[in-house]
Protein backbone atom coordinates (compact mmCIF):
# COMPACT_ATOMS: atom_id res chain seq x y z
CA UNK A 1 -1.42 -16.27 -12.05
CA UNK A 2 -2.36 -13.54 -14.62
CA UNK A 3 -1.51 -10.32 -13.37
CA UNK A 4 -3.26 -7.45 -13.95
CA UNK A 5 -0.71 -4.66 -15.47
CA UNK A 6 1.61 -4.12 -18.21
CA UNK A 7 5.29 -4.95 -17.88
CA UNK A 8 7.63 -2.30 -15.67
CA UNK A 9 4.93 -0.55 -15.70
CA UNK A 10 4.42 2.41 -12.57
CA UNK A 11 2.33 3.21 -9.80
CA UNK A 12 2.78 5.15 -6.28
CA UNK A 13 2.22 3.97 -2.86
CA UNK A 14 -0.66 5.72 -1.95
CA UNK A 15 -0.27 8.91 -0.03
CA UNK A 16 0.57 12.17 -1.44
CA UNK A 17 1.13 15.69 -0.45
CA UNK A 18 -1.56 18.87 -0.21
CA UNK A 19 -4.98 18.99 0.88
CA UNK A 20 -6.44 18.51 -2.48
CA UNK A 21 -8.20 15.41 -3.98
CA UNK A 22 -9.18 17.26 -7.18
CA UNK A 23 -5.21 18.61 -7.55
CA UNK A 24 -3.61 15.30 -6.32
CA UNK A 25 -5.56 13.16 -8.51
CA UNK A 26 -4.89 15.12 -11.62
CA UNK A 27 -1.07 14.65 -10.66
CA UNK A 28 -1.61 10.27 -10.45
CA UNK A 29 -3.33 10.27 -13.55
CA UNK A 30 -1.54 12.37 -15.50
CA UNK A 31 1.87 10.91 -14.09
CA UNK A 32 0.99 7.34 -13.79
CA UNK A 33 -1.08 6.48 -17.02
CA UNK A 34 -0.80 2.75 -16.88
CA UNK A 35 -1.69 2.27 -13.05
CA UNK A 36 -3.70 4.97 -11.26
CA UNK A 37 -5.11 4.54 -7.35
CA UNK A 38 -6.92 6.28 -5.06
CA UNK A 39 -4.92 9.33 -3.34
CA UNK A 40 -4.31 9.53 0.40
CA UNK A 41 -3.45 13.36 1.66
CA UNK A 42 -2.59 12.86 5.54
CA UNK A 43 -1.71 16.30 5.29
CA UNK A 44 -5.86 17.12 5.85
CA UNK A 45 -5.33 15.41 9.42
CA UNK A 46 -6.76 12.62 11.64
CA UNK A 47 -8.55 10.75 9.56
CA UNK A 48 -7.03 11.27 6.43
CA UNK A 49 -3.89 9.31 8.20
CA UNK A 50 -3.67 6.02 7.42
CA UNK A 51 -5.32 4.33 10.40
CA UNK A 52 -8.12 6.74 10.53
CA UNK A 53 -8.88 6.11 7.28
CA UNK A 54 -9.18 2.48 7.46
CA UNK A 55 -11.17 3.30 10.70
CA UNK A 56 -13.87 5.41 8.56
CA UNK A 57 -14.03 2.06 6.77
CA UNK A 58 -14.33 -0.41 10.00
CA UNK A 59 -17.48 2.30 11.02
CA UNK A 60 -18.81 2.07 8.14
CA UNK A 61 -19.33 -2.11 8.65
CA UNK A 62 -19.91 -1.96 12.41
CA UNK A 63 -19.95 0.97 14.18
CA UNK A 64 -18.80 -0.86 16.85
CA UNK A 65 -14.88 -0.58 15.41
CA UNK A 66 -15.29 3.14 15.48
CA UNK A 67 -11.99 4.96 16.36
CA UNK A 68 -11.34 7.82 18.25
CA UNK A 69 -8.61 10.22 18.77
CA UNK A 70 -5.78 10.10 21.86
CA UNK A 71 -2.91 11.93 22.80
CA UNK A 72 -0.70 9.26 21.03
CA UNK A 73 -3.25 8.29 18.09
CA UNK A 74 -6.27 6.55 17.84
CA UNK A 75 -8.50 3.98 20.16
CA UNK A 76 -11.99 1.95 19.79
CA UNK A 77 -14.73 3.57 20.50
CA UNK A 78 -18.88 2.64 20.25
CA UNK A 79 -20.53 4.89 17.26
CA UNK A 80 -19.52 7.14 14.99
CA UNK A 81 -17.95 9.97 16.12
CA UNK A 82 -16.59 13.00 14.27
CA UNK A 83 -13.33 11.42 13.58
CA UNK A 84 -15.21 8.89 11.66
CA UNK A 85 -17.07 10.77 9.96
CA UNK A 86 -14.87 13.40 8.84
CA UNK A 87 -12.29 10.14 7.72
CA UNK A 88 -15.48 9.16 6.11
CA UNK A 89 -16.06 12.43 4.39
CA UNK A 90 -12.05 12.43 3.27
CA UNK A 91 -12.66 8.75 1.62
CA UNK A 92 -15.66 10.06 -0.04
CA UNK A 93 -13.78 13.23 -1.37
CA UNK A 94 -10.97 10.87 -3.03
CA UNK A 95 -13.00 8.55 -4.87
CA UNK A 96 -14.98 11.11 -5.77
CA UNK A 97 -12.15 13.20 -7.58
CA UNK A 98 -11.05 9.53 -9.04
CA UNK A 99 -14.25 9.20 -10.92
CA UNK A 100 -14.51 13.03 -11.76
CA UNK A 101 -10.81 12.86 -13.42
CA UNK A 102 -10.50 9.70 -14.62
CA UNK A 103 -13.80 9.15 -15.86
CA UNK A 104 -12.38 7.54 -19.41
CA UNK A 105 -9.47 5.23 -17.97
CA UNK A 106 -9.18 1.72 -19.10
CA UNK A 107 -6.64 0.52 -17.08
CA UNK A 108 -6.12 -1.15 -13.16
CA UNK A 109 -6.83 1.00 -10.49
CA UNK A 110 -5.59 0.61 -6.99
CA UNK A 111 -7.18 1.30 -3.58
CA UNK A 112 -5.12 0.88 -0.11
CA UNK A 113 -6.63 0.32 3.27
CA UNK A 114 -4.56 -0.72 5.95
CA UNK A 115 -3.93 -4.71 6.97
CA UNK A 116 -5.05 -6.34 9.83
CA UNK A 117 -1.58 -6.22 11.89
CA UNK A 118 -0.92 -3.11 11.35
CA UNK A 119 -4.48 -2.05 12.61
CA UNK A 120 -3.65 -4.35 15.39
CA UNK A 121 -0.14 -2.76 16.56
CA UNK A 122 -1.69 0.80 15.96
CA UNK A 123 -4.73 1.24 17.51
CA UNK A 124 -6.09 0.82 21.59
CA UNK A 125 -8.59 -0.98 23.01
CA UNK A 126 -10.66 1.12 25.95
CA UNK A 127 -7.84 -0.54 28.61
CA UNK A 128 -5.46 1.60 26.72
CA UNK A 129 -3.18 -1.80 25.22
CA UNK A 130 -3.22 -2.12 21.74
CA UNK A 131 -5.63 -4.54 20.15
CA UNK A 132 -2.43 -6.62 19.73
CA UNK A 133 -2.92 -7.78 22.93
CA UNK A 134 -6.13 -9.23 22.75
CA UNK A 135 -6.54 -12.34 19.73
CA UNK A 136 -10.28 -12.18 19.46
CA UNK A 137 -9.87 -8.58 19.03
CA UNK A 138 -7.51 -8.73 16.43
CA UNK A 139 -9.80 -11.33 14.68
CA UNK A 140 -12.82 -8.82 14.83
CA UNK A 141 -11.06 -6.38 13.20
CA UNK A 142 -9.60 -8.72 10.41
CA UNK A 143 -13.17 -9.84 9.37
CA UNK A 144 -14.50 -6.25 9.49
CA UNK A 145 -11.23 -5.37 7.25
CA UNK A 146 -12.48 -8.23 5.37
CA UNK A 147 -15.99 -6.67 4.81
CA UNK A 148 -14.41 -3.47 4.44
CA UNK A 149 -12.46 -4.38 0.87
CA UNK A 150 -15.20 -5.91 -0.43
CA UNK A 151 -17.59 -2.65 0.69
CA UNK A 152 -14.48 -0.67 -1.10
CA UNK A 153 -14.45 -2.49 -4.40
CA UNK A 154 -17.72 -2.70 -5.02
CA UNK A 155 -17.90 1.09 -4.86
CA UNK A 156 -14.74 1.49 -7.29
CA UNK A 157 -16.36 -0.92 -9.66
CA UNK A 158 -19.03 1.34 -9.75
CA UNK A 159 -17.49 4.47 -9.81
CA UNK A 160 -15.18 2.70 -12.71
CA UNK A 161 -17.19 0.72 -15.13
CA UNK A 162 -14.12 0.89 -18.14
CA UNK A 163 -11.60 -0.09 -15.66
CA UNK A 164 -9.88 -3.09 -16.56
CA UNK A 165 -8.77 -4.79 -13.23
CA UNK A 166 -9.20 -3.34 -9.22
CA UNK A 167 -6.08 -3.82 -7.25
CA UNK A 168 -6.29 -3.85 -3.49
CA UNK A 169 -3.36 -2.96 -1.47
CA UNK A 170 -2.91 -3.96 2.15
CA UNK A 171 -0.23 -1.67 3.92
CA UNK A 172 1.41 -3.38 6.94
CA UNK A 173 4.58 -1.33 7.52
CA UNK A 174 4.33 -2.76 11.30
CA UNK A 175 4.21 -6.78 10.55
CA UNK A 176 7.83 -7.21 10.92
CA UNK A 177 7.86 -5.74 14.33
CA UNK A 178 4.91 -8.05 15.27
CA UNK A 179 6.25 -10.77 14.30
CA UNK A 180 9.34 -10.25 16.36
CA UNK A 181 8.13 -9.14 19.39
CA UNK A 182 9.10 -5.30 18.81
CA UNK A 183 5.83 -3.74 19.66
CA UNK A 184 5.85 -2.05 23.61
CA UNK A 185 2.82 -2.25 25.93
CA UNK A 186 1.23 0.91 27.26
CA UNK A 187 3.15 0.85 30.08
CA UNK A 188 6.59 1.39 27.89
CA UNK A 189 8.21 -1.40 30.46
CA UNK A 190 8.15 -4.31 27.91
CA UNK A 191 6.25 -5.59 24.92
CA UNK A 192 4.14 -7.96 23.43
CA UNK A 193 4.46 -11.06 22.91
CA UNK A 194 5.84 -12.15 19.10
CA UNK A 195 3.08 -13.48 16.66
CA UNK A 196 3.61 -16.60 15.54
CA UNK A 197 4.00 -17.07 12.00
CA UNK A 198 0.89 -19.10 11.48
CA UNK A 199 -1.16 -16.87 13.46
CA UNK A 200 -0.13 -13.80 11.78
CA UNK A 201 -0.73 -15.89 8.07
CA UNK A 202 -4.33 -16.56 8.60
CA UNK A 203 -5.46 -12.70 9.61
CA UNK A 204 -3.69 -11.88 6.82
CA UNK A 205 -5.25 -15.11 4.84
CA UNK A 206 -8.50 -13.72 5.16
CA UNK A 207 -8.23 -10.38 4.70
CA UNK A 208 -6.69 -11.14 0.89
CA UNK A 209 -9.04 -13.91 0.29
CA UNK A 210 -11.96 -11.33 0.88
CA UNK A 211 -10.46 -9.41 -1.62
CA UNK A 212 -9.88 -11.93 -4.23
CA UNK A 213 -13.78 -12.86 -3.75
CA UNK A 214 -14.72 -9.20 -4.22
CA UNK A 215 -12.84 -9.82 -7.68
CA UNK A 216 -9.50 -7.07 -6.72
CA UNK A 217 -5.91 -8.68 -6.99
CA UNK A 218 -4.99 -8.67 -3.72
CA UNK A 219 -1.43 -7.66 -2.34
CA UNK A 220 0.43 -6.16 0.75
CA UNK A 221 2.95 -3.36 1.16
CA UNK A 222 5.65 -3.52 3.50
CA UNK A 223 8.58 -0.92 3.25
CA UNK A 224 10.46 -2.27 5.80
CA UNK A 225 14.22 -3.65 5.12
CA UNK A 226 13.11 -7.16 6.63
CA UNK A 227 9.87 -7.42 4.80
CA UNK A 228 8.47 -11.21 5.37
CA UNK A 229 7.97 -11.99 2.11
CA UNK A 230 7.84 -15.69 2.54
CA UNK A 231 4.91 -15.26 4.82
CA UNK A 232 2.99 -13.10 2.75
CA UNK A 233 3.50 -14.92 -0.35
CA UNK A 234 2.48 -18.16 1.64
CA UNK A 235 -0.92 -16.28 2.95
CA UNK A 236 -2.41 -15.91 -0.59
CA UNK A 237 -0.97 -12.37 -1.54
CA UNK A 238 -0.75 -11.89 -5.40
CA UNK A 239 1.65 -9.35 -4.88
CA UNK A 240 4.28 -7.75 -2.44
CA UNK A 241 5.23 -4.02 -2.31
CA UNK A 242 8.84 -3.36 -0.76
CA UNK A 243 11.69 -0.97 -1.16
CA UNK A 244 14.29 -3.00 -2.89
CA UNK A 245 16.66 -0.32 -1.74
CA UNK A 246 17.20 -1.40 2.20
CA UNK A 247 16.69 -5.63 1.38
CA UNK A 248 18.82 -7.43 3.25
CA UNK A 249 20.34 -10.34 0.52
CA UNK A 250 17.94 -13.08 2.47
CA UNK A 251 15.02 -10.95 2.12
CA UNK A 252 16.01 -10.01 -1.82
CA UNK A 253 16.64 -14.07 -2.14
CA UNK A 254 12.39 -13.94 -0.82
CA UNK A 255 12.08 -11.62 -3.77
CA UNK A 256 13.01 -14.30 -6.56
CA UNK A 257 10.98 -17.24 -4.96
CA UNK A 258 8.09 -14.54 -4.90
CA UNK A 259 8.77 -14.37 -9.24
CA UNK A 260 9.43 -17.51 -9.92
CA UNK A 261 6.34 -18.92 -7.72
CA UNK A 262 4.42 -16.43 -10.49
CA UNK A 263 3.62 -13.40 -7.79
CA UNK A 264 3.76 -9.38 -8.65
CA UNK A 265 6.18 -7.13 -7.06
CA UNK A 266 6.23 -3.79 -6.50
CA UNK A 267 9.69 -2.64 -6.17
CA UNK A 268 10.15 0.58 -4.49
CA UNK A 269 13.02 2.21 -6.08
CA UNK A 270 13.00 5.76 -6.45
CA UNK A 271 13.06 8.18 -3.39
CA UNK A 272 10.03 9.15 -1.87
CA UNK A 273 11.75 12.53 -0.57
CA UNK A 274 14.53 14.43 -2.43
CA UNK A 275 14.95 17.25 -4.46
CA UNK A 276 16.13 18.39 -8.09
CA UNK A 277 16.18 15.42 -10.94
CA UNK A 278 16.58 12.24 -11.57
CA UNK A 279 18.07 10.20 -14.53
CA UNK A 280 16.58 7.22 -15.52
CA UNK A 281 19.85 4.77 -15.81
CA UNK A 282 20.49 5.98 -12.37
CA UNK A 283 16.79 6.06 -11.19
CA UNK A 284 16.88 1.94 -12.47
CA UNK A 285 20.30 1.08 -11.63
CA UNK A 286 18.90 -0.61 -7.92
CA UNK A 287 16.18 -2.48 -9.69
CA UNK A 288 18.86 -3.72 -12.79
CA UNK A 289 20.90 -4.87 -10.27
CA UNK A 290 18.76 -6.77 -8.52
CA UNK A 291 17.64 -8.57 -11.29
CA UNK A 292 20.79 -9.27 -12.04
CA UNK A 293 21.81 -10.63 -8.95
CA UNK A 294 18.76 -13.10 -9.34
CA UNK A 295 19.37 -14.19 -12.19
CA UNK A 296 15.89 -12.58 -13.56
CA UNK A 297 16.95 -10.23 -16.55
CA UNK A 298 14.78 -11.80 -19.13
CA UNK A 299 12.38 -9.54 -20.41
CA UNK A 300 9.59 -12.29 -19.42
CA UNK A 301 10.35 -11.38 -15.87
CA UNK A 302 9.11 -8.20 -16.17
CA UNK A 303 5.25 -9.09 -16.94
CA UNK A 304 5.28 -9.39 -12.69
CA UNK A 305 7.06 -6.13 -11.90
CA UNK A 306 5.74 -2.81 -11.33
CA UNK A 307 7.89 0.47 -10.28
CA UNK A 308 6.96 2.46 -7.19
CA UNK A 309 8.61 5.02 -5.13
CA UNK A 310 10.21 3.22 -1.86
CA UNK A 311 7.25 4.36 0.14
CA UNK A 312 4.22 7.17 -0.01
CA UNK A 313 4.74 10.55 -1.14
CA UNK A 314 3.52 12.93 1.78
CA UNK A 315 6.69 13.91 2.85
CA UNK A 316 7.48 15.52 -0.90
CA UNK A 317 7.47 18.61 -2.31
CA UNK A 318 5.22 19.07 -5.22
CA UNK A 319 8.03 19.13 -7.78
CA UNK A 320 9.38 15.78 -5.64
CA UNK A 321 6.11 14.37 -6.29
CA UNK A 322 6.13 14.82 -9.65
CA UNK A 323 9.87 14.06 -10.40
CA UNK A 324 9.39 10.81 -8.76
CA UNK A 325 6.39 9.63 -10.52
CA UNK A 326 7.91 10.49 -14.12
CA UNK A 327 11.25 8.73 -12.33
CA UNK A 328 8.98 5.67 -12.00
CA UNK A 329 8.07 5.44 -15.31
CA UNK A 330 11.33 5.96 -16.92
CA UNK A 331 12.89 3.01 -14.74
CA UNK A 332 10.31 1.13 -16.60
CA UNK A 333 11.70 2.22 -20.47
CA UNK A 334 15.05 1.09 -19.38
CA UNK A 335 14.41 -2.50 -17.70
CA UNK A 336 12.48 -2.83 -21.14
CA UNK A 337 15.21 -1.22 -23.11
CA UNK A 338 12.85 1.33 -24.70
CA UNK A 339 15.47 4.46 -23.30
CA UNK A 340 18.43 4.39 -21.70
CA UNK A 341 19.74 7.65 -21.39
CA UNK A 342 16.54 10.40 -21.20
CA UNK A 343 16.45 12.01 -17.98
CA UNK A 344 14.25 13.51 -15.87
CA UNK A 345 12.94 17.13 -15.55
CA UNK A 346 11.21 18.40 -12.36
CA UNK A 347 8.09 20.42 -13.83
């Protein structure tokens, strides 16, 4: 598998602070030279959250998956409602300040949307239970995701002509919990029923194969500590994002199978909250040691590695934001013993 960035290289999550594409943007592509993606600011409000964002992509292919806004979040709804079309305007705003800023870059760009389980866990059906609830449900909504990626990378290609490679980024912070069992019915008395495994592979199965047809590498995020990476690797995914920082040993075990079967990793490492600076031995020392542990610390390794914060960046402060990103990149010099002792400085 030929993977699409340069070794230790860095890239973010997806989801900064602020209200501004323009000002965000400028930030990823002036902190993250070798990796940019598209900026999410859930700081603008419903949809520019997560899950109203991949809504305003679901309306866009039928606008029959429109979502709407409840007291606890968001549920299906016929047609296109504001929500949807301000989410809509937000996604429009973001690529927009993409191609305005980084008209000349050369390099992979990333785009996130949210993965089909996720979507599932998250959002209502009109009885007021989560989509989870219902299979055929859950199926609609992975073959609009589906539709939705390929809708999504067509318009970066355009948008992008010099860009060498489109990465596509499926967040899923809520699989875990699915698969266990750990997600609670309207009611609050109990919850639903665990997905099995082999359910839960070919939703995701799909949604990365319709990516991979669109021509994106295809990957998912998942920042929690039990991460199934053995699933995900086994569904198609090029590449898993995770916070090395909370893996559990069996999970980091998942981890070195993922290398050695040829797969990309993301490994979150640097805070995505804090405050001051950040040295670059210490910034590295969880990724260092990890490798270590695995056995993994020749430099060949690193070719399937990228550096990210452990999750997105709303919660930051500006100077956070920044610190983090440069953080990100410096882990990289030292895995690939360009600098071991520079440090960080918060702009």
């Amino acid at each position: 598998m030929t993977l699409p960035w340069s070794a230790a290289t860095a890239t973010s999550i997806g989801s900064l602070p602020g209200t501004s594409a323009l000002e965000a943007t400028r930030i990823v592509v002036g902190e993250l030279p070798g990796f940019v993606h598209v900026v999410e600011l859930p700081a603008r409000g419903p949809g520019a959250d997560m899950i109203g964002r991949t809504g305003g992509m679901l309306a866009q292919v039928s606008s029959g998956l429109g979502l709407e806004t409840t007291p606890v979040g968001w549920r299906f709804t016929a047609g296109v409602g504001r929500e949807m079309r301000r989410a809509i305007s937000f996604l429009g705003e973001d690529l927009d300040a993409l191609e305005d800023v980084a008209a000349d870059y050369s390099g992979p760009v990333k785009c996130q949307i949210v993965g089909p389980w996720t979507m599932a866990a998250s959002v209502e059906l009109q009885t007021g239970e989560r989509a989870l609830r219902d299979p055929a449900a859950a199926w609609d909504m992975a073959q609009a995701l589906g539709e939705a990626v390929r809708t999504q990378v067509a318009d970066l290609r355009r948008r992008m002509p010099r860009a060498s490679a489109f990465v596509v980024q499926f967040d899923e912070p809520t699989l875990p919990a699915v698969l266990e069992g750990r997600i609670g019915t309207a009611s609050g008395l109990s919850s639903y029923r665990a997905v099995d495994p082999q359910v839960a592979e070919r939703l995701l199965r799909h949604v990365l194969m319709s990516a991979t047809d669109a021509g994106a590498t295809a990957g998912v995020h998942c920042c929690a500590d039990d991460a199934p990476v053995d699933l995900l690797r086994t569904s198609g995914a090029a590449f898993v994002s995770v916070d090395i920082t909370r893996m559990k040993d069996a999970h980091e075990d998942a981890i070195g199978q993922a290398l050695d079967a040829g797969m990309g990793v993301l490994v979150g490492t640097i805070p995505s909250t804090g405050v001051g600076r950040i040295g670059d031995t210490e910034a590295s020392a969880p990724l260092r040691a990890m490798l270590h542990r695995l056995g993994l610390e020749d430099a060949t390794w690193l070719d399937q590695i990228v550096v990210t914060p452990t999750c997105g960046l709303a919660a930051a402060s500006p100077d956070w934001t920044r610190a983090a990103l440069t953080a990100c990149r410096g882990v990289g010099r030292v895995v690939r013993n360009d600098e071991r002792d520079s440090s960080t400085d918060v702009d």
